[in-house]
C-alpha atoms as a PDB file:
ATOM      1  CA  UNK A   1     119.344  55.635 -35.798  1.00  0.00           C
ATOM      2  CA  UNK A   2     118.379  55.096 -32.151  1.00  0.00           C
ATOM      3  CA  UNK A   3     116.058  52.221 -31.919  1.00  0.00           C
ATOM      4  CA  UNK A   4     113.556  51.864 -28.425  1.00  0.00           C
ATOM      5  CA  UNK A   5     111.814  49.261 -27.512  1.00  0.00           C
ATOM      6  CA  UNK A   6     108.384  50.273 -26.185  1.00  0.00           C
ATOM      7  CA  UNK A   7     105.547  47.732 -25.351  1.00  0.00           C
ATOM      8  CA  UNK A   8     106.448  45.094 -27.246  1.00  0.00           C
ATOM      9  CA  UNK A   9     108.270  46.185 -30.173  1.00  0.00           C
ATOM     10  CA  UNK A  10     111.652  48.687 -31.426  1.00  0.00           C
ATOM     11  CA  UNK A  11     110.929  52.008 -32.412  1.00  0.00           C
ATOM     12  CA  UNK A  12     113.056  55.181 -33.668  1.00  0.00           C
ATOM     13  CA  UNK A  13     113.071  57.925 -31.306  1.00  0.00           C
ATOM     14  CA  UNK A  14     110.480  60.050 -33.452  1.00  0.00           C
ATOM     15  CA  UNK A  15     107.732  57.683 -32.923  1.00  0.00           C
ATOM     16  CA  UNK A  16     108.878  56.077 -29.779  1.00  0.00           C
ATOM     17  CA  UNK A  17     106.068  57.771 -27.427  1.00  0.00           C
ATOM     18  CA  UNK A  18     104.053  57.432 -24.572  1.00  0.00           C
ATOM     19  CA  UNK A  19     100.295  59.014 -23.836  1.00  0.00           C
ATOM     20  CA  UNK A  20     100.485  61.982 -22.203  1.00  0.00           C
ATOM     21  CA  UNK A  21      98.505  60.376 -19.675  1.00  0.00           C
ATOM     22  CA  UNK A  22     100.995  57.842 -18.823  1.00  0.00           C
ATOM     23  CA  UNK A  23     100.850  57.732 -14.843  1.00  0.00           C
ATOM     24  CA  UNK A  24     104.706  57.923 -14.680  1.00  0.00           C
ATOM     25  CA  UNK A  25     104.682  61.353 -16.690  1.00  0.00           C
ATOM     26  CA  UNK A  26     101.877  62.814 -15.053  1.00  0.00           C
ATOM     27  CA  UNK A  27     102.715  62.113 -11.477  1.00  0.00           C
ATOM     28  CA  UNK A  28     106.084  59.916 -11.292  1.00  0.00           C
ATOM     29  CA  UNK A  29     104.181  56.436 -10.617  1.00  0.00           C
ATOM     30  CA  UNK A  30     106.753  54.370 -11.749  1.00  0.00           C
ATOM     31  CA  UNK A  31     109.968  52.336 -11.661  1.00  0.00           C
ATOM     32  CA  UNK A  32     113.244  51.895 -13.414  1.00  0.00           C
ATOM     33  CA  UNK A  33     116.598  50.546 -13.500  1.00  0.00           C
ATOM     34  CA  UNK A  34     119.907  51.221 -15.027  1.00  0.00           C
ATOM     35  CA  UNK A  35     122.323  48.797 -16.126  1.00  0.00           C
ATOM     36  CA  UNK A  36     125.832  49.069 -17.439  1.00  0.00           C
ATOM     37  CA  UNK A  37     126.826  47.032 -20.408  1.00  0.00           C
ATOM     38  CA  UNK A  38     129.940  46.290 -22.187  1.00  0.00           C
ATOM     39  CA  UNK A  39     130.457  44.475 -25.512  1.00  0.00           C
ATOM     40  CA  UNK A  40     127.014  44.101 -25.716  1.00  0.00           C
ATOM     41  CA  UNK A  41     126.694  42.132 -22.928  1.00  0.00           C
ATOM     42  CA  UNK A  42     124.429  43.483 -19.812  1.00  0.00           C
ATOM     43  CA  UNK A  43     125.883  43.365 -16.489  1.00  0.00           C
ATOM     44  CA  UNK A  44     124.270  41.781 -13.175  1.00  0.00           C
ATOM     45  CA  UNK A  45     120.715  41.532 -14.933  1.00  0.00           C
ATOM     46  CA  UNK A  46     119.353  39.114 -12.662  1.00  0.00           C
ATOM     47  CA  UNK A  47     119.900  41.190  -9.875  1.00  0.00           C
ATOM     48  CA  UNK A  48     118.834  44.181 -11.772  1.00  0.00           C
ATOM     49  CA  UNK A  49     115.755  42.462 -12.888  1.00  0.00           C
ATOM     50  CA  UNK A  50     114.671  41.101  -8.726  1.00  0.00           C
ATOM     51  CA  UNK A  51     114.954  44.890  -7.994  1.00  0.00           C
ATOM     52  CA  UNK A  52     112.730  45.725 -10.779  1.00  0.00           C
ATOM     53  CA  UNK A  53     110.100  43.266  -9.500  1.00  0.00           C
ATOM     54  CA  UNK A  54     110.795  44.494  -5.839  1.00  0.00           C
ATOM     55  CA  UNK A  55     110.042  47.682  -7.027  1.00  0.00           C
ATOM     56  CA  UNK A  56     107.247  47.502  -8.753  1.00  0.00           C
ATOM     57  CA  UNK A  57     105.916  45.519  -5.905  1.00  0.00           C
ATOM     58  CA  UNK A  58     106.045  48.288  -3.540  1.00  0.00           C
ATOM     59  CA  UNK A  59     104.479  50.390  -6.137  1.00  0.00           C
ATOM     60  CA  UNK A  60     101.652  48.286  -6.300  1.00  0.00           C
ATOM     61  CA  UNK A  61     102.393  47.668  -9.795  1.00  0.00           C
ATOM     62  CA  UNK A  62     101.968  44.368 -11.603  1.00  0.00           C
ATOM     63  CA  UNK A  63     104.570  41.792 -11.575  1.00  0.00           C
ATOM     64  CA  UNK A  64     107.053  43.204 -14.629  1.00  0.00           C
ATOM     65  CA  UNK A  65     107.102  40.233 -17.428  1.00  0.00           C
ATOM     66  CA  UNK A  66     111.103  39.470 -16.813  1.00  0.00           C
ATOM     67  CA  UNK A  67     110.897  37.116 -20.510  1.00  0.00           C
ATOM     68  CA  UNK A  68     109.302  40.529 -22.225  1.00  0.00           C
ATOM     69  CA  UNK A  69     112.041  42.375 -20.604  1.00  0.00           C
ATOM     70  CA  UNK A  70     115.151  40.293 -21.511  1.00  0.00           C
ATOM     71  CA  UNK A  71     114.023  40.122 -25.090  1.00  0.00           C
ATOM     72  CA  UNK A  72     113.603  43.961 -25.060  1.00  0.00           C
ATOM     73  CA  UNK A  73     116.705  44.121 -23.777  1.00  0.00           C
ATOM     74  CA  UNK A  74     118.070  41.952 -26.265  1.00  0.00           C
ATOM     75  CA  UNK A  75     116.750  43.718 -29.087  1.00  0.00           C
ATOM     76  CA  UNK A  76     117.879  47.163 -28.137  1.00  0.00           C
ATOM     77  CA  UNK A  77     121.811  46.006 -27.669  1.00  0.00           C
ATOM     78  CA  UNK A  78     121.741  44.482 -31.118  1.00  0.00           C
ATOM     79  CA  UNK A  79     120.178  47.632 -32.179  1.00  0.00           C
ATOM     80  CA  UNK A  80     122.213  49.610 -30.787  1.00  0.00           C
ATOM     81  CA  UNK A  81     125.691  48.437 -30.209  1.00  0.00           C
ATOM     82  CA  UNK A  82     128.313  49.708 -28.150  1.00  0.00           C
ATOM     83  CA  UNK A  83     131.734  48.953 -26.551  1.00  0.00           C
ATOM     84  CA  UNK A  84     130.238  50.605 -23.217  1.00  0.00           C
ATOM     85  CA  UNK A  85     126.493  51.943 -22.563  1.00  0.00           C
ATOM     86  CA  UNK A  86     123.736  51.977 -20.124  1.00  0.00           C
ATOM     87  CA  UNK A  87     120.501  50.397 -20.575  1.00  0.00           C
ATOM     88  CA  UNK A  88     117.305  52.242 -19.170  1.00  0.00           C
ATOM     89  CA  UNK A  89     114.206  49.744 -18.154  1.00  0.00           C
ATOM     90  CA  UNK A  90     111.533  51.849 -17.464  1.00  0.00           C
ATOM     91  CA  UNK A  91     107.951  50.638 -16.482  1.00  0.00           C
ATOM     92  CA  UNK A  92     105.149  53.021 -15.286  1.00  0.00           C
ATOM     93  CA  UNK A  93     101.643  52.703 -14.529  1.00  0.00           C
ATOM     94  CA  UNK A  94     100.186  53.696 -18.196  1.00  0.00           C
ATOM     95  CA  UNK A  95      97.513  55.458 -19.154  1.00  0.00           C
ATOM     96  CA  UNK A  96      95.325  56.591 -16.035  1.00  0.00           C
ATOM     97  CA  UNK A  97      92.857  59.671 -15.362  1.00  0.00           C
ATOM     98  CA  UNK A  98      94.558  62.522 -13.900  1.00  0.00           C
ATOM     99  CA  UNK A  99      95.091  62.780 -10.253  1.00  0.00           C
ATOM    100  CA  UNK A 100      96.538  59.672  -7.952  1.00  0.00           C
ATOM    101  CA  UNK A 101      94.479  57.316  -9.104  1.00  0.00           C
ATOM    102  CA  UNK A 102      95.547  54.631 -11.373  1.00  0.00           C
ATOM    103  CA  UNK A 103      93.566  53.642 -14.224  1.00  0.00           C
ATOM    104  CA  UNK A 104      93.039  50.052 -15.678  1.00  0.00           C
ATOM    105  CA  UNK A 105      95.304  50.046 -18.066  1.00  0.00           C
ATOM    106  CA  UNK A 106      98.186  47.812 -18.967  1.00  0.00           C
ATOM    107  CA  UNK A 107     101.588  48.967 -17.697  1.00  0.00           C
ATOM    108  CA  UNK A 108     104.359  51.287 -19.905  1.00  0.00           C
ATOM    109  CA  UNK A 109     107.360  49.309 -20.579  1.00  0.00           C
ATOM    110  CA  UNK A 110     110.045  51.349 -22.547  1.00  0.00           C
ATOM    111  CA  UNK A 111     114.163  50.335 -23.082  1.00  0.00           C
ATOM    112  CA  UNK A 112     116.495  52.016 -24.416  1.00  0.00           C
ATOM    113  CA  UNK A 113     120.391  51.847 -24.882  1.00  0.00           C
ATOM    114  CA  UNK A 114     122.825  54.769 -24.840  1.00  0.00           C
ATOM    115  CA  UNK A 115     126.325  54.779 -24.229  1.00  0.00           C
ATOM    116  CA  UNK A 116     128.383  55.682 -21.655  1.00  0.00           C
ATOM    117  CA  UNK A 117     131.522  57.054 -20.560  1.00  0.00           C
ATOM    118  CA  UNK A 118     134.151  55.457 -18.520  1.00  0.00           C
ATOM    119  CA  UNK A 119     133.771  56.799 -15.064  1.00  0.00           C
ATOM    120  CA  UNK A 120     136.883  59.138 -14.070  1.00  0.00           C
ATOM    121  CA  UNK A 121     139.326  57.563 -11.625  1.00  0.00           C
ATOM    122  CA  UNK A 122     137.895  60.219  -8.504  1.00  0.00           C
ATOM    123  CA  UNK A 123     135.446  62.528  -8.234  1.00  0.00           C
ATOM    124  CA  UNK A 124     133.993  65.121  -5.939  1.00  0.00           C
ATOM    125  CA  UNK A 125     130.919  65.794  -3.966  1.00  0.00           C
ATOM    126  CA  UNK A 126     128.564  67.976  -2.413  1.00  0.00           C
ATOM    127  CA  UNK A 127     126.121  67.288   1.267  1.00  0.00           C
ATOM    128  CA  UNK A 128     122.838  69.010   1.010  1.00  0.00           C
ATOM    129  CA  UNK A 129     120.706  69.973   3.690  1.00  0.00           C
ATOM    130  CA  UNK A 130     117.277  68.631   2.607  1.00  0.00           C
ATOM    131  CA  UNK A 131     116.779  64.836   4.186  1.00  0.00           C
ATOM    132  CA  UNK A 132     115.847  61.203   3.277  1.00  0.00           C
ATOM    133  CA  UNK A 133     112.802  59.806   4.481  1.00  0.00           C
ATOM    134  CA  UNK A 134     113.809  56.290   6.196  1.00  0.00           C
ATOM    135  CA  UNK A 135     110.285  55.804   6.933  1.00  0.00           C
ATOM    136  CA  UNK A 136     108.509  56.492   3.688  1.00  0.00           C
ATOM    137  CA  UNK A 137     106.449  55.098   1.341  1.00  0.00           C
ATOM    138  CA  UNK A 138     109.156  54.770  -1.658  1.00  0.00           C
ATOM    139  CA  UNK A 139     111.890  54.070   0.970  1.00  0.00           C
ATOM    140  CA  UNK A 140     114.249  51.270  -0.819  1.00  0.00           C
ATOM    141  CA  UNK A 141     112.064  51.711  -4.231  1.00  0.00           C
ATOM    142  CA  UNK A 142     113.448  52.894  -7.338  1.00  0.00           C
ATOM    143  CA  UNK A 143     110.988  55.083  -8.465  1.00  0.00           C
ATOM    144  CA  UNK A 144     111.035  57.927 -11.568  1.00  0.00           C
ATOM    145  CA  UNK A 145     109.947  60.168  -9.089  1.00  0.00           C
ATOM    146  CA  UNK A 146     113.024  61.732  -9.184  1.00  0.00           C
ATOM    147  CA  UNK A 147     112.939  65.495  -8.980  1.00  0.00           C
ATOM    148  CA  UNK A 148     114.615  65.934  -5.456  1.00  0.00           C
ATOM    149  CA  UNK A 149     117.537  64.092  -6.605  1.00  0.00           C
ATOM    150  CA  UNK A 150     117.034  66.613  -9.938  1.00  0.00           C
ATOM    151  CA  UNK A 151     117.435  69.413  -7.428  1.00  0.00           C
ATOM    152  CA  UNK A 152     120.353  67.756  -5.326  1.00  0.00           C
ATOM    153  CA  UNK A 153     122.798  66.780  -8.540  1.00  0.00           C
ATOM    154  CA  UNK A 154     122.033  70.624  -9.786  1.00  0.00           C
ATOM    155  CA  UNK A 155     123.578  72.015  -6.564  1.00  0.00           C
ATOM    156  CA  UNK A 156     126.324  69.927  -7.004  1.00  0.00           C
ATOM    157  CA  UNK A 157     126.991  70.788 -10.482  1.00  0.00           C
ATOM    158  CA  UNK A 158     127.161  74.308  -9.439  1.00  0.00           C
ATOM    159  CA  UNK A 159     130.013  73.712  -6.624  1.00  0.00           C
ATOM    160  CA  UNK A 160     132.222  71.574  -9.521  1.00  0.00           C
ATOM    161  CA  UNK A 161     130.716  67.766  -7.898  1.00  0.00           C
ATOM    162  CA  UNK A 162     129.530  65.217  -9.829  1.00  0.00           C
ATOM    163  CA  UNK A 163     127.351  63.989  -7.044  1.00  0.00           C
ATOM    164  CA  UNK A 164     125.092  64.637  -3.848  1.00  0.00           C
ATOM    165  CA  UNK A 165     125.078  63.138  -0.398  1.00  0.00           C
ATOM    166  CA  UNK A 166     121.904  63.087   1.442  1.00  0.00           C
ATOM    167  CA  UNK A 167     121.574  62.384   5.412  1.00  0.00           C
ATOM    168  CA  UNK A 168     118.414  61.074   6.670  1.00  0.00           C
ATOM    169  CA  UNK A 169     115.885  62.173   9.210  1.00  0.00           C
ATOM    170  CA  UNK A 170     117.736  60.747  12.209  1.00  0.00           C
ATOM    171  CA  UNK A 171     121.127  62.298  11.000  1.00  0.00           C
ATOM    172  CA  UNK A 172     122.676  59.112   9.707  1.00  0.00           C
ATOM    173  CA  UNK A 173     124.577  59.497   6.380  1.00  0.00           C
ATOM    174  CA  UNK A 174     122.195  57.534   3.633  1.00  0.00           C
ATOM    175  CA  UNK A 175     123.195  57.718   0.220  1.00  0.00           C
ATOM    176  CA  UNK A 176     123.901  60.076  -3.140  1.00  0.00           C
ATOM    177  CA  UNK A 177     121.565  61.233  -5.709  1.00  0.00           C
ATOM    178  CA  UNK A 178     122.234  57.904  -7.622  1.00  0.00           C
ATOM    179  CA  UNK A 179     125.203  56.175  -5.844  1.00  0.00           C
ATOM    180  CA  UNK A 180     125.441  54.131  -2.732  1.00  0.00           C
ATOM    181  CA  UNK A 181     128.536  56.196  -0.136  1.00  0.00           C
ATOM    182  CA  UNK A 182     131.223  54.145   1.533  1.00  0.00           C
ATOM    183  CA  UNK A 183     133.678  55.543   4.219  1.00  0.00           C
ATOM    184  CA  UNK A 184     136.811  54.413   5.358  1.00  0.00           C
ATOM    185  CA  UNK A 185     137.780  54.035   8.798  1.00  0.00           C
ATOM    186  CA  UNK A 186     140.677  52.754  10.550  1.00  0.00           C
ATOM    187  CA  UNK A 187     141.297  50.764   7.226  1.00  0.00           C
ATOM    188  CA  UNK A 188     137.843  49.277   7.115  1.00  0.00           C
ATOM    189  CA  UNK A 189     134.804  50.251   4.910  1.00  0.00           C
ATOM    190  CA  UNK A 190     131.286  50.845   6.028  1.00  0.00           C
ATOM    191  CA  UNK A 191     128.186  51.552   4.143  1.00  0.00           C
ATOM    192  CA  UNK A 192     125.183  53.145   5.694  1.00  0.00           C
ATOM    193  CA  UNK A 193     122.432  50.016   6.928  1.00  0.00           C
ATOM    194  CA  UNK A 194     119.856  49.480   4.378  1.00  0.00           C
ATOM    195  CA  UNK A 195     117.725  51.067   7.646  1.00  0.00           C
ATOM    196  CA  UNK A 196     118.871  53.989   6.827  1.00  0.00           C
ATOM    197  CA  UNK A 197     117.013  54.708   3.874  1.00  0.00           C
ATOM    198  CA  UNK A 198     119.335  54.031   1.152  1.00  0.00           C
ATOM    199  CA  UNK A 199     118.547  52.242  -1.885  1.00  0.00           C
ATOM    200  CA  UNK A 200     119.485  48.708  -1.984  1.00  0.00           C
ATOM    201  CA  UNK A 201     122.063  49.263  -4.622  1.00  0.00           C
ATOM    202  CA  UNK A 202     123.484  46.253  -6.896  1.00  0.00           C
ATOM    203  CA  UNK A 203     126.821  47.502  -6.914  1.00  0.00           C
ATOM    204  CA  UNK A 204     126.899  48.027  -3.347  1.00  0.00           C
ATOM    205  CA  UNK A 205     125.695  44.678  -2.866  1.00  0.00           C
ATOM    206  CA  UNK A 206     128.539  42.941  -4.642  1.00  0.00           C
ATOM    207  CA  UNK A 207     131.044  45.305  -3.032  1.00  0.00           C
ATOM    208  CA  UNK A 208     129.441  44.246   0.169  1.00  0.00           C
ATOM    209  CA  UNK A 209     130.144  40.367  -0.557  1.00  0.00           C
ATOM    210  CA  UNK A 210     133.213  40.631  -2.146  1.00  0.00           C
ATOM    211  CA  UNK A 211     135.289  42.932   0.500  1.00  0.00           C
ATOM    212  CA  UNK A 212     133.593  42.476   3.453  1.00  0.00           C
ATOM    213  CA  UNK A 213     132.848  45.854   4.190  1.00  0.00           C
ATOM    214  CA  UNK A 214     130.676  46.464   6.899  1.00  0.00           C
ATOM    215  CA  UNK A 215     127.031  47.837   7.042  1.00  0.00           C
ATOM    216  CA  UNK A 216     127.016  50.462  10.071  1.00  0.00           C
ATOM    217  CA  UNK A 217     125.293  53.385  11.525  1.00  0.00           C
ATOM    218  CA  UNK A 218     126.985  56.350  10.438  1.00  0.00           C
ATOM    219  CA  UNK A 219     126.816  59.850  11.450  1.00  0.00           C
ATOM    220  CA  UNK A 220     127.037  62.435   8.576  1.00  0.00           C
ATOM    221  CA  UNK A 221     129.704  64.052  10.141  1.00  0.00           C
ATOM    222  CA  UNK A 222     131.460  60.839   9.639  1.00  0.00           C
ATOM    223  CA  UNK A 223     132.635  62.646   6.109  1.00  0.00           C
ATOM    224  CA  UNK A 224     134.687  65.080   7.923  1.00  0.00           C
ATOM    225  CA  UNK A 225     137.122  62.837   9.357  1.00  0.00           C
ATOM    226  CA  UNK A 226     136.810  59.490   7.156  1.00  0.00           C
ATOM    227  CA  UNK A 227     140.408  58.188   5.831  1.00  0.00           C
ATOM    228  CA  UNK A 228     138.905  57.275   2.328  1.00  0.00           C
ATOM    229  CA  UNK A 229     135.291  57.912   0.886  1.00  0.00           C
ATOM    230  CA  UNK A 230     134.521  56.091  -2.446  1.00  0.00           C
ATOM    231  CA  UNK A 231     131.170  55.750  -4.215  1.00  0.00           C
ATOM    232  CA  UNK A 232     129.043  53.019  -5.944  1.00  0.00           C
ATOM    233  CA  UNK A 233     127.076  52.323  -8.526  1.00  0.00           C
ATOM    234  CA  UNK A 234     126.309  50.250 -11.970  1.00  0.00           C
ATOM    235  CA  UNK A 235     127.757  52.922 -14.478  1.00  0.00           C
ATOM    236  CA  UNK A 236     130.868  54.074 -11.358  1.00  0.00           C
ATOM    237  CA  UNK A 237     131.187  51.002 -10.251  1.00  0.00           C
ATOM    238  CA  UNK A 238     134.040  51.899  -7.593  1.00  0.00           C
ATOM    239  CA  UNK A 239     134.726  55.427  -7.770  1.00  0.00           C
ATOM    240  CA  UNK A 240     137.188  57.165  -5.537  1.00  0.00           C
ATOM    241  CA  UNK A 241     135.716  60.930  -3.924  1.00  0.00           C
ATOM    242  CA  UNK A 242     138.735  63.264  -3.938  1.00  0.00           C
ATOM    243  CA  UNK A 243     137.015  66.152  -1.852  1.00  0.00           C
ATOM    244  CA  UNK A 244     133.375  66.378   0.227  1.00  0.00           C
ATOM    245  CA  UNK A 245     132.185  70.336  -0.018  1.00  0.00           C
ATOM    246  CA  UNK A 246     135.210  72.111   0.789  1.00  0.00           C
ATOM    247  CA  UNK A 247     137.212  69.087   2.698  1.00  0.00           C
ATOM    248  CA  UNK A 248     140.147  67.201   0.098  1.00  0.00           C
ATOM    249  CA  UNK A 249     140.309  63.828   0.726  1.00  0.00           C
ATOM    250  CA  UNK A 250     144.531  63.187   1.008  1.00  0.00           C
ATOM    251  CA  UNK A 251     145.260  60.091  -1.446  1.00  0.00           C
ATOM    252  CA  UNK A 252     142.336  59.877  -3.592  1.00  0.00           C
ATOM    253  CA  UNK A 253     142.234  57.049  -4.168  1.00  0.00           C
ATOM    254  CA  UNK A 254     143.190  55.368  -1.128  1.00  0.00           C
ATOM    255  CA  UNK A 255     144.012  51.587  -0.918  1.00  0.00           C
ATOM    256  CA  UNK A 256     141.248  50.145   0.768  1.00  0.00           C
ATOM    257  CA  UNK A 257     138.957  52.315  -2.076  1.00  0.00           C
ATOM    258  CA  UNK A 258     142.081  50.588  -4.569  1.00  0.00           C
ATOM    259  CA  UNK A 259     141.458  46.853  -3.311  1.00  0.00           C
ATOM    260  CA  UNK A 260     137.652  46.912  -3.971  1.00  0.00           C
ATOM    261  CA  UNK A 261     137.990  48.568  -7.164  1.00  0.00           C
ATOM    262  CA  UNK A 262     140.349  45.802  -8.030  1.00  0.00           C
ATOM    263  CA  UNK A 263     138.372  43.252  -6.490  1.00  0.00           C
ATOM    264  CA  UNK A 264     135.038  44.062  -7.683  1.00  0.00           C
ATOM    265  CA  UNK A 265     136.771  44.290 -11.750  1.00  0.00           C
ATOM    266  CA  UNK A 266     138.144  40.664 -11.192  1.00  0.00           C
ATOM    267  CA  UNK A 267     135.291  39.363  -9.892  1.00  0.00           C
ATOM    268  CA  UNK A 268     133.131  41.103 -12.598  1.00  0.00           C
ATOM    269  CA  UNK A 269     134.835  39.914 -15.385  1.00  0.00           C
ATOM    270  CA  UNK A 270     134.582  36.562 -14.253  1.00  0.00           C
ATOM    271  CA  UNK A 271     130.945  36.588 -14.154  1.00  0.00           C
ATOM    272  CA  UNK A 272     128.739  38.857 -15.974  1.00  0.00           C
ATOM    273  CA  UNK A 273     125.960  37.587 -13.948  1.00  0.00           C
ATOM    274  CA  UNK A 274     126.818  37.607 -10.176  1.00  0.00           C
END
């Protein structure tokens, strides 16, 4: 049975439910994270758990209760154990009225553990032609207002990809539907500026520190003539991209995409907590 936790205590998926007044179902005011975990053990939860609070924060939200959230996710792993999953923190702004306005009730906090597969060794993607906002209000937030990245991973489906690269407003390359992009040029890797509108990713973070790759300006058509594209994030980690729309990628994966997914394994196995 699959066992959530959900303000303060586990529940079975039946009766694990939130009012349908909840301001994150009724107009996406809310935040989340997603964390891989192997063995039962989370991965990079402090670093999940500062972007939580940075989140929420920009939301306007309370401060999330990080000692409530550890013991949820405590609970739900030995609840619900796996070799590999993903945990889901989600935290909303609770019952309010209807409309943008918040009420004064106490935050949503729901977790739940699923598993997950092992990430094939490449994968392909898709550009789409709608834009990040750099400027916005949500800019660098991870909110569960979601539904353009709904739209962007459903196009991508339909051309055989697994993922979707957005530019931004300016034209810079920014970042997938839920990964962080790198590109590969003249053996070096660059990741699009945190300016840029992408979301400050954990896993690009550590790939950042580890490898040295280089935050830089990059112009979408950069993906036309990069030597190596690989993606990030907590449930790809490093994930090699074999084509971009109708462009193969030769080598997939390349060894500068090879080096970080080998450094970033070593240096995640070593610590759990980086």
């Amino acid at each position: 049975m699959t066992l959530i936790w959900l303000d303060g205590e586990l529940r079975d998926a039946d009766s694990a439910r939130v009012s349908v007044f909840d301001h994150g179902l009724t107009v996406g005011d809310g935040v989340f994270e997603t964390l891989k975990t192997e063995r039962g053990r989370p991965f990079a939860l402090r670093r999940h758990l500062d972007r939580l609070a940075s989140s929420a924060a920009g939301l306007g939200l309370p401060d999330p209760d990080r000692d409530e959230v550890r013991r949820a996710i405590d609970a739900v792993l030995e609840a619900v154990p796996l070799a590999r999953g993903r945990v889901r923190i989600t935290y909303t702004g609770g019952h309010s009225p209807l409309g943008s306005d918040r009420g004064d009730a106490r935050p949503t906090l729901v977790v739940a553990h699923a598993e997950a597969k092992a990430p094939p060794e490449t994968t392909a993607v898709i550009t789409v032609p709608w834009t990040r906002n750099e400027r916005g209000a949500l800019t660098g937030l991870k909110t569960t207002s979601y539904a353009e990245n709904v739209l962007a991973l459903a196009r991508a489906r339909q051309q055989a990809a697994s993922e979707a690269l957005f530019g931004n407003n300016a034209g810079q390359l920014c970042e997938g539907t839920g990964t962080n992009v790198f590109v590969v040029l003249d053996g070096v890797a660059h990741t699009p500026p945190l300016s840029s509108g992408c979301l400050p990713g954990v896993t690009r973070a550590l790939v950042v520190e580890w490898t040295g790759a280089k935050e830089t300006e990059l112009p979408m058509d950069v993906l036309d003539r990069a030597d190596e594209v690989f993606l990030t994030s907590s449930t790809r980690d490093v994930q090699a991209v074999r084509r971009v729309d109708g462009r193969e990628v030769p080598g997939a994966p390349g060894p500068v995409t090879a080096e970080a997914l080998r450094v970033f394994r070593a240096r995640a196995a070593d610590d759990q907590d980086p």
